[in-house]
Protein backbone atom coordinates (compact mmCIF):
# COMPACT_ATOMS: atom_id res chain seq x y z
CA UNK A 1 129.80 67.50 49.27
CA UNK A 2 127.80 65.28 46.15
CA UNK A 3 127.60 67.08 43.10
CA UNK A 4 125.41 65.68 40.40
CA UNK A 5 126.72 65.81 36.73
CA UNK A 6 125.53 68.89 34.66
CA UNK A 7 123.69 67.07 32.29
CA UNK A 8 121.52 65.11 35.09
CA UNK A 9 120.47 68.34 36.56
CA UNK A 10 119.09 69.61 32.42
CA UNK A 11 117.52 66.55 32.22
CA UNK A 12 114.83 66.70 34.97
CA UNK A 13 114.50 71.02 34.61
CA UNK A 14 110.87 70.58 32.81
CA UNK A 15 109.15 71.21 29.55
CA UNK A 16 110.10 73.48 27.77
CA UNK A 17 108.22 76.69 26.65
CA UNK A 18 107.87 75.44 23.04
CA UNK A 19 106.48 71.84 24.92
CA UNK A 20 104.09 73.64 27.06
CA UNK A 21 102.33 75.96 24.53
CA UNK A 22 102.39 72.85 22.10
CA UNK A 23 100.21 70.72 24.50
CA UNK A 24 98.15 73.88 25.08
CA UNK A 25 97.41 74.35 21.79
CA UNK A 26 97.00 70.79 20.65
CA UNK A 27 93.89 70.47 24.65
CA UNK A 28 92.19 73.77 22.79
CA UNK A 29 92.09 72.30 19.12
CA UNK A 30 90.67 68.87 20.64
CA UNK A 31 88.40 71.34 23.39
CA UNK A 32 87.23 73.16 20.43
CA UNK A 33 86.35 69.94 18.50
CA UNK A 34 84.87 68.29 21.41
CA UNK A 35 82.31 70.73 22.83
CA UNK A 36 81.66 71.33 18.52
CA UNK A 37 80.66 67.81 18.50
CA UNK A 38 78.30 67.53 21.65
CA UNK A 39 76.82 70.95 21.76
CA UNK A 40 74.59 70.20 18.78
CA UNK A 41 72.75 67.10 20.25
CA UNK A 42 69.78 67.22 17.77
CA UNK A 43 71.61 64.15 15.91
CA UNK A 44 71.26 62.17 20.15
CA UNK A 45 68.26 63.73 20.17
CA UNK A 46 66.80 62.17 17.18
CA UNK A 47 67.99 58.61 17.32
CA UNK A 48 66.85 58.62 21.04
CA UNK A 49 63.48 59.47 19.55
CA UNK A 50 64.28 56.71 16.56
CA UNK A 51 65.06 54.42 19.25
CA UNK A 52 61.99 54.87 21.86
CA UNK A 53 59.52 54.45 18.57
CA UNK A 54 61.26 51.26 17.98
CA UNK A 55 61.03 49.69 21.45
CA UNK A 56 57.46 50.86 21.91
CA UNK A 57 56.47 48.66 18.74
CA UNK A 58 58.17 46.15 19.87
CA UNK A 59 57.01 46.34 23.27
CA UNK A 60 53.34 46.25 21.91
CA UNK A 61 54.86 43.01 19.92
CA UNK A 62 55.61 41.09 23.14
CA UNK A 63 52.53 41.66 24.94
CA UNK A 64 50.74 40.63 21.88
CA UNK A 65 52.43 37.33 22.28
CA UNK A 66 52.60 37.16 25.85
CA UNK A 67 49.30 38.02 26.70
CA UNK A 68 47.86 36.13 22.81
CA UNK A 69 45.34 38.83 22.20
CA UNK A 70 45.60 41.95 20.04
CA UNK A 71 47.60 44.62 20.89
CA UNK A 72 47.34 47.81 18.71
CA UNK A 73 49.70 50.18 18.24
CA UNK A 74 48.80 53.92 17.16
CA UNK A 75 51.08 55.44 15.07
CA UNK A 76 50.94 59.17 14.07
CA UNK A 77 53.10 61.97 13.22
CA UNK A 78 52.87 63.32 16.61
CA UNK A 79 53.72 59.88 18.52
CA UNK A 80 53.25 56.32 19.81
CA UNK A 81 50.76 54.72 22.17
CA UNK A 82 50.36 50.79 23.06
CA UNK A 83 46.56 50.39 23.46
CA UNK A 84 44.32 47.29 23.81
CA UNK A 85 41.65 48.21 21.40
CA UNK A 86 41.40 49.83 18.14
CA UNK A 87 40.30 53.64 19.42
CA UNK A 88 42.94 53.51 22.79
CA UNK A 89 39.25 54.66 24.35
CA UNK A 90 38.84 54.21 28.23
CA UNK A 91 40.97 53.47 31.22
CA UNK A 92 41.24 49.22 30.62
CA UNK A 93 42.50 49.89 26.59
CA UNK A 94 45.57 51.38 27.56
CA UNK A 95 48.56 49.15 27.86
CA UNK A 96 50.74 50.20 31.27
CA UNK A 97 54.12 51.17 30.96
CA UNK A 98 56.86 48.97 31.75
CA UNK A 99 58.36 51.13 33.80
CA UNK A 100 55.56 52.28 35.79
CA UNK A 101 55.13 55.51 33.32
CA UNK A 102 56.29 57.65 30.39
CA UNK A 103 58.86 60.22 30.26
CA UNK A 104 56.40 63.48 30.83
CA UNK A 105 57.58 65.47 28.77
CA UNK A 106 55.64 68.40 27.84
CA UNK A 107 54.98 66.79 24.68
CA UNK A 108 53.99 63.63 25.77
CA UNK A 109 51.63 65.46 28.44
CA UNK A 110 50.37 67.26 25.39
CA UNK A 111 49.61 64.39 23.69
CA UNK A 112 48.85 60.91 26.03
CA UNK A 113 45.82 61.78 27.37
CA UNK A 114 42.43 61.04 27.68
CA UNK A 115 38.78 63.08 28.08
CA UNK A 116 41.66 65.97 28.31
CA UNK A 117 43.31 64.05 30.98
CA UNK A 118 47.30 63.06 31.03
CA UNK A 119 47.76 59.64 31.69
CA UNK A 120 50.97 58.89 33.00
CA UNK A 121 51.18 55.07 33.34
CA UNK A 122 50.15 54.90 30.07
CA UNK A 123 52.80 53.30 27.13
CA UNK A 124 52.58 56.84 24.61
CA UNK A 125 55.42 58.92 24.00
CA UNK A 126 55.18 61.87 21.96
CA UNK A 127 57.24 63.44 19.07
CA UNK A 128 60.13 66.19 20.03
CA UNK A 129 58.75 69.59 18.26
CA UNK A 130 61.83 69.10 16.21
CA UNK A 131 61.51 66.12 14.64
CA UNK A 132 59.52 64.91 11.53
CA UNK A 133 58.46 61.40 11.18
CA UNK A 134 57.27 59.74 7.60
CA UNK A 135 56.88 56.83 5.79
CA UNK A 136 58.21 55.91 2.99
CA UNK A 137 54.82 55.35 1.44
CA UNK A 138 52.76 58.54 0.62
CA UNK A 139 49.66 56.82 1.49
CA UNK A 140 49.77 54.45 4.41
CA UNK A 141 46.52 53.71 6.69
CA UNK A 142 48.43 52.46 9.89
CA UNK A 143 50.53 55.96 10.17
CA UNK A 144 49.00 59.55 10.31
CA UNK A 145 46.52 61.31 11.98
CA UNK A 146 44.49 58.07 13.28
CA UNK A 147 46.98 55.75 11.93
CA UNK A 148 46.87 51.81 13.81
CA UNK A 149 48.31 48.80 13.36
CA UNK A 150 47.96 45.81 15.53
CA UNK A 151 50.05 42.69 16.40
CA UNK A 152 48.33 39.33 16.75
CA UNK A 153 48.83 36.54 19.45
CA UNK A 154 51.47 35.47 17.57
CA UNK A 155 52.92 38.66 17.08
CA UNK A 156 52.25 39.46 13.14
CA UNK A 157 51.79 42.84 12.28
CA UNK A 158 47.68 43.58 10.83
CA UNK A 159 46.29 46.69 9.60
CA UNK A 160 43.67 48.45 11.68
CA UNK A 161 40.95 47.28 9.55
CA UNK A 162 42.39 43.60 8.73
CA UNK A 163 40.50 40.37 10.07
CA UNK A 164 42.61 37.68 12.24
CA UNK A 165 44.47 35.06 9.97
CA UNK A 166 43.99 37.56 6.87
CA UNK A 167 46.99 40.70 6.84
CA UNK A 168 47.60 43.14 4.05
CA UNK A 169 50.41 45.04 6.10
CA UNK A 170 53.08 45.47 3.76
CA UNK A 171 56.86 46.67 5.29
CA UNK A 172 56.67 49.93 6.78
CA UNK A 173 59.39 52.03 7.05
CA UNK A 174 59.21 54.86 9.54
CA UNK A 175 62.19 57.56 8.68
CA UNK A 176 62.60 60.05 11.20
CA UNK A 177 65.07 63.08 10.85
CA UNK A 178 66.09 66.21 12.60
CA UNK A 179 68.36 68.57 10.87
CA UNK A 180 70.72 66.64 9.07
CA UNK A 181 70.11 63.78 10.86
CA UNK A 182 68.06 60.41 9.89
CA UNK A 183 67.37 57.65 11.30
CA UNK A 184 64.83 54.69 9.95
CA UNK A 185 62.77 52.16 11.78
CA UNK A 186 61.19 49.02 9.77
CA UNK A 187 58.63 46.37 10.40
CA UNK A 188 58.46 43.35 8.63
CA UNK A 189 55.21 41.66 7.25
CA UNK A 190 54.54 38.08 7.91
CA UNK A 191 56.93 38.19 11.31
CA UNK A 192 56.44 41.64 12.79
CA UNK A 193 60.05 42.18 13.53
CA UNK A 194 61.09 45.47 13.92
CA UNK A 195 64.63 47.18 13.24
């Protein structure tokens, strides 16, 4: 009968114990890491917030440009709305969603509406209960409670109470943080463009 050599037959036994509970160890250090890492999502949380800000001012931009008429932008603590007129009052001032509506949230239910009314198709999203959003200006007309800016035809930034061809919007930079987390969002004067 074959007989294999001794030293063929250690060599394909296995791990050893030592080799085993070293890769065990090593999968729980990395586990333990891992599910450290992702388990506190405020830090996703807030830059996703950062982030929808950012392309809903620059969504109000485009249609500014695309549609050459004024397209305001209300800015306040407690969120963002694309509107067509100054006040975002009545059905025909408030600019659609790209999509076909907003995330409806309960915050953004709580805060896009309209006569008491949730509006759904609207362009509004509302700020997580954990977040904070401020400027880095203490007083700033186009952000707060009321807070608008607009974007002309040709898609320069205006403050609410600014006439066409004459701005006094200076750079705004929105910061917004959650726990140890901050993320900031700037518009330009002159050009409007928004990073």
């Amino acid at each position: 009968m074959f007989s294999r050599p001794a030293r063929f037959n250690r060599a394909c036994a296995g791990f050893t114990m030592v080799e085993l509970i070293t890769v065990i160890v090593l999968i729980g250090i990395l586990g333990g890491i891992g599910y450290a890492r992702f388990a506190d999502n405020t830090t996703f949380e807030n830059r996703a917030y950062a982030d929808q800000a950012k392309t809903i001012i620059r969504y109000a931009q485009k249609l500014a440009i695309t549609q050459n008429r004024a397209v305001f932008v209300r800015s306040e603590p407690g969120g963002f709305a694309v509107c067509y007129l100054n006040n975002c009052g009545g059905n025909g001032a408030l600019a659609p969603a790209p999509g076909g509506s907003n995330s409806g949230s309960a915050a953004t239910r709580a805060y896009c509406t309209l006569g008491g009314a949730y509006i759904a198709t609207w362009m509004c999203e509302a700020r997580p209960n954990a977040n904070v959003v401020v400027t880095s200006d203490t007083v700033r007309p186009e952000f707060g409670n009321g807070g608008v800016f607009y974007f002309d035809g040709l898609g320069r930034p205006y403050n609410a109470s600014d006439v066409l061809g004459s701005s006094h919007f200076t750079r705004m930079i929105l910061t917004f943080t959650r726990g140890t987390s901050a993320y900031r969002v700037t518009i330009e004067p002159e050009t409007g463009y928004v990073y």
